[in-house]
C-alpha atoms as a PDB file:
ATOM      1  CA  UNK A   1      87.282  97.021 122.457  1.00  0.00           C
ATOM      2  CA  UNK A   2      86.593  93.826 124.448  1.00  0.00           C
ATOM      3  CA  UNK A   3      83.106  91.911 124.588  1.00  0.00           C
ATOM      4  CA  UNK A   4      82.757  92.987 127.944  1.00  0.00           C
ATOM      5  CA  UNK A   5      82.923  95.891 128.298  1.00  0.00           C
ATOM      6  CA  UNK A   6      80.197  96.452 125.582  1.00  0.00           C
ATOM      7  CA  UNK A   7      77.462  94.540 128.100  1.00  0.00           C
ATOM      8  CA  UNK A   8      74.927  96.946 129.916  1.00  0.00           C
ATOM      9  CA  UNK A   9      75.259  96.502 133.677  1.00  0.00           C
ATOM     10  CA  UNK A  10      72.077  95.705 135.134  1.00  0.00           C
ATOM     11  CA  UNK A  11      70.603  97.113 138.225  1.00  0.00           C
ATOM     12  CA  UNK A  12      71.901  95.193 141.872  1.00  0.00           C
ATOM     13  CA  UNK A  13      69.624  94.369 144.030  1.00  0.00           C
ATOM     14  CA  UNK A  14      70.561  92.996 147.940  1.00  0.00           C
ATOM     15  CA  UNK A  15      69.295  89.625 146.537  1.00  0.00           C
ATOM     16  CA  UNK A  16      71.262  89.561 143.206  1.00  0.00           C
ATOM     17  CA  UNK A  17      73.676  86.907 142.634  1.00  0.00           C
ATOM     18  CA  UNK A  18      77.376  87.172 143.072  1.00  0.00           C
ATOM     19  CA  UNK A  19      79.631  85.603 140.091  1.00  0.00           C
ATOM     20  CA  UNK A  20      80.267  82.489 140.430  1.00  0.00           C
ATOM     21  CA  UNK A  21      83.698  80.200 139.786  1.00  0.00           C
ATOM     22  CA  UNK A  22      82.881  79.512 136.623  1.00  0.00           C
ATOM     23  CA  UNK A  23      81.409  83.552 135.242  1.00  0.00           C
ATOM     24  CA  UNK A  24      84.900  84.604 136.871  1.00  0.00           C
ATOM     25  CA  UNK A  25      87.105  82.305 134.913  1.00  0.00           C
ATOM     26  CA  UNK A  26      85.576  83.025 131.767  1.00  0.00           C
ATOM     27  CA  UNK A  27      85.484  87.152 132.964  1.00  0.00           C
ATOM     28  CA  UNK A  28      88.450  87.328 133.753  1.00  0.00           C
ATOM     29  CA  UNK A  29      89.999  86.231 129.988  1.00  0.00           C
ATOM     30  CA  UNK A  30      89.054  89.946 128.967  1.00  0.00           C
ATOM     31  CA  UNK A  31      90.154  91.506 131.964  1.00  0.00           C
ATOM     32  CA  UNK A  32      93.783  89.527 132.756  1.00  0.00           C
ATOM     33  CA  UNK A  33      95.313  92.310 134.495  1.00  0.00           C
ATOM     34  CA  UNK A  34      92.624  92.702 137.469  1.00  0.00           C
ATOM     35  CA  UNK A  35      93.380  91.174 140.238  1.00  0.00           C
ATOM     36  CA  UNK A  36      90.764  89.231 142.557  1.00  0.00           C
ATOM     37  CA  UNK A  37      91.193  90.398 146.104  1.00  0.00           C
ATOM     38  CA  UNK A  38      89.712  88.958 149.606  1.00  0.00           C
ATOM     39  CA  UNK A  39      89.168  92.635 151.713  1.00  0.00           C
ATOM     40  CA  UNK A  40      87.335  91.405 155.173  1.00  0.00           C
ATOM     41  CA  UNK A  41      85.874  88.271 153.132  1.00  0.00           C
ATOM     42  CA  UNK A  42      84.591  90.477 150.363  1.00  0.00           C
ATOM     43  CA  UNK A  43      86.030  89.766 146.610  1.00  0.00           C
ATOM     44  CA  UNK A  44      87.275  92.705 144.655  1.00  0.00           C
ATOM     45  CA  UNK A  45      88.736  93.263 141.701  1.00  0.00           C
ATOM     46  CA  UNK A  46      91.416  95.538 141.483  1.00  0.00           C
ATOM     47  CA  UNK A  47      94.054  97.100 139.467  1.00  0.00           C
ATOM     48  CA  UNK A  48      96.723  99.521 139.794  1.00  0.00           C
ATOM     49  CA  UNK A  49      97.227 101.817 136.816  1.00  0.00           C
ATOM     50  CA  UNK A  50     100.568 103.554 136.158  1.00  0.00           C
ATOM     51  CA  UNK A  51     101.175 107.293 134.794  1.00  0.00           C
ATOM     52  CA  UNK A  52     103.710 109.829 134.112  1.00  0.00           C
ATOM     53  CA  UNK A  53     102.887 112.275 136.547  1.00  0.00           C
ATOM     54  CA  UNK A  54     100.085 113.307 139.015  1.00  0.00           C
ATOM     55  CA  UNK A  55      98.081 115.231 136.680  1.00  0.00           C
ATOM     56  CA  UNK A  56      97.590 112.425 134.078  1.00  0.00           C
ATOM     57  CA  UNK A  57      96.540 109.836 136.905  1.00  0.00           C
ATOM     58  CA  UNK A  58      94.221 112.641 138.123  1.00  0.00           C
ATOM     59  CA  UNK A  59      92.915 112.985 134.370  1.00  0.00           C
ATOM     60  CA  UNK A  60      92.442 109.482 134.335  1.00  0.00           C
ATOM     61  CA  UNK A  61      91.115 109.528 137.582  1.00  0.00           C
ATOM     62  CA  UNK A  62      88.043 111.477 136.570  1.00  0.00           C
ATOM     63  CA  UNK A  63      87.721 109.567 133.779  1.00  0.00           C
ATOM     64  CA  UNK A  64      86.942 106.327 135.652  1.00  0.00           C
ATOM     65  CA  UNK A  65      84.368 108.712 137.576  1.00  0.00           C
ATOM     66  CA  UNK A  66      82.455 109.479 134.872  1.00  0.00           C
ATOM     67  CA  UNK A  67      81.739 105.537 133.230  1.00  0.00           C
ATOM     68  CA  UNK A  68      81.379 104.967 137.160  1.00  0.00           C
ATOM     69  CA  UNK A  69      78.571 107.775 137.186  1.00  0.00           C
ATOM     70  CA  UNK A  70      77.155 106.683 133.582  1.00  0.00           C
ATOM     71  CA  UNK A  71      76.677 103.131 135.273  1.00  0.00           C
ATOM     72  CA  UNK A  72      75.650 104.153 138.694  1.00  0.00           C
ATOM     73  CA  UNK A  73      78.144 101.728 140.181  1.00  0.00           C
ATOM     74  CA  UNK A  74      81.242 103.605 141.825  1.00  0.00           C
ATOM     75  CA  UNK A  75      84.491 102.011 142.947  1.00  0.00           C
ATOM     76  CA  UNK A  76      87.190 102.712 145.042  1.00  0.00           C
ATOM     77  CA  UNK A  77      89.308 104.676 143.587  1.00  0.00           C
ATOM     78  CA  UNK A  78      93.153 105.486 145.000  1.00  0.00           C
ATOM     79  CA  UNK A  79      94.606 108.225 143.264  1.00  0.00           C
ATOM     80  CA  UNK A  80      98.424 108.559 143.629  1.00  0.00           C
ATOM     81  CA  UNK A  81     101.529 110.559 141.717  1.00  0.00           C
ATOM     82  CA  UNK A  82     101.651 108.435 138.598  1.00  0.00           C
ATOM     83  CA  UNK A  83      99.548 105.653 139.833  1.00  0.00           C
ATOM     84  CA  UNK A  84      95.777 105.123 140.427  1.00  0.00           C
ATOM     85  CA  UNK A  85      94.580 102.192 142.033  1.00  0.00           C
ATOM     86  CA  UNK A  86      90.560 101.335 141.310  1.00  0.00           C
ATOM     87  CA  UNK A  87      88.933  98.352 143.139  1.00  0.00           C
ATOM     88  CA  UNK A  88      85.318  97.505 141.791  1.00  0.00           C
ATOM     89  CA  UNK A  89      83.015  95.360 144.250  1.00  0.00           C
ATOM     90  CA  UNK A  90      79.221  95.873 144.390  1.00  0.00           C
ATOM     91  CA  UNK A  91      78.813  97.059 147.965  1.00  0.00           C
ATOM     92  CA  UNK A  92      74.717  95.447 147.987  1.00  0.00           C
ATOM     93  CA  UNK A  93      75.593  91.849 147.655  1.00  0.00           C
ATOM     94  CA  UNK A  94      79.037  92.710 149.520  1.00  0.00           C
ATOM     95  CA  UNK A  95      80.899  90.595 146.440  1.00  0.00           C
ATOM     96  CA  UNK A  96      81.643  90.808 143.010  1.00  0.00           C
ATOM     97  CA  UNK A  97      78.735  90.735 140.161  1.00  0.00           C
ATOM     98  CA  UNK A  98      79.489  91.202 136.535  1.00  0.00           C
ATOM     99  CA  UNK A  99      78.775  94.657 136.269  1.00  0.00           C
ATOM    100  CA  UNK A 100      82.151  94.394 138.278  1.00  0.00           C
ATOM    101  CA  UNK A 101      83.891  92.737 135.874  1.00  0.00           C
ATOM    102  CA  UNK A 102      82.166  94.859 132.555  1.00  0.00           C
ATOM    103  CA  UNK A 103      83.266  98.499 134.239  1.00  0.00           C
ATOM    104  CA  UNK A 104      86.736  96.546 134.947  1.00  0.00           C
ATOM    105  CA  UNK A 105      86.896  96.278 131.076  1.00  0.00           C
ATOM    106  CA  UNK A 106      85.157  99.671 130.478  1.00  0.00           C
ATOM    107  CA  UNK A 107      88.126 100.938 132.805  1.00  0.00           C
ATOM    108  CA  UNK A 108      90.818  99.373 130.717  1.00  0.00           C
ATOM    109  CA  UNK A 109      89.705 101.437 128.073  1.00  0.00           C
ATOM    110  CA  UNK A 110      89.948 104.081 129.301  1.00  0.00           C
ATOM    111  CA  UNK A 111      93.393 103.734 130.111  1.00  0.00           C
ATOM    112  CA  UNK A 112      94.093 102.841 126.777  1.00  0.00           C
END
């Protein structure tokens, strides 16, 4: 169980503060496998999750739903057969915050 994803997400705000260069480096030691994208010149993290078959990436699927529901922060979430693809942002401060980054670690295990 990583150090993140223990941390309680906080509410965001429109004026909260997006991570900066130095929160994602250190972030991103516990959560290697994410990967930082640039949609429309908002950062994401995202990472693509592979399964046997359709019904276990579904399982998983809802899985991710329900930390997402416990948190009140919801991702994208790409469900495939035998891969699911979740991309965590917060949509307020159009960028990434490190509630981003602790349900990115929350999601890993759940994959686990």
């Amino acid at each position: 169980m990583s150090q993140l994803s223990q941390q309680q997400c906080e509410a965001c705000s429109i004026d909260a503060p997006r991570v900066t260069e130095e929160e994602i480096a250190e972030y991103r030691q516990e959560v290697p496998e994410w990967q930082i994208v640039d949609r429309n010149g908002i950062m994401q993290l995202e990472r693509t999750f592979k399964f046997k078959d359709f019904v276990q990436a579904l399982d998983f699927t809802q899985r991710v739903g329900e930390i997402a529901e416990q948190a009140d922060h919801h991702p994208a979430i790409l469900t495939e057969y035998g891969k699911v693809t979740v991309t965590w942002w917060s949509h307020k401060i159009k960028g990434l915050h490190r509630n981003d980054f602790i349900l990115a670690a929350r999601t890993d295990e759940v994959a686990k």
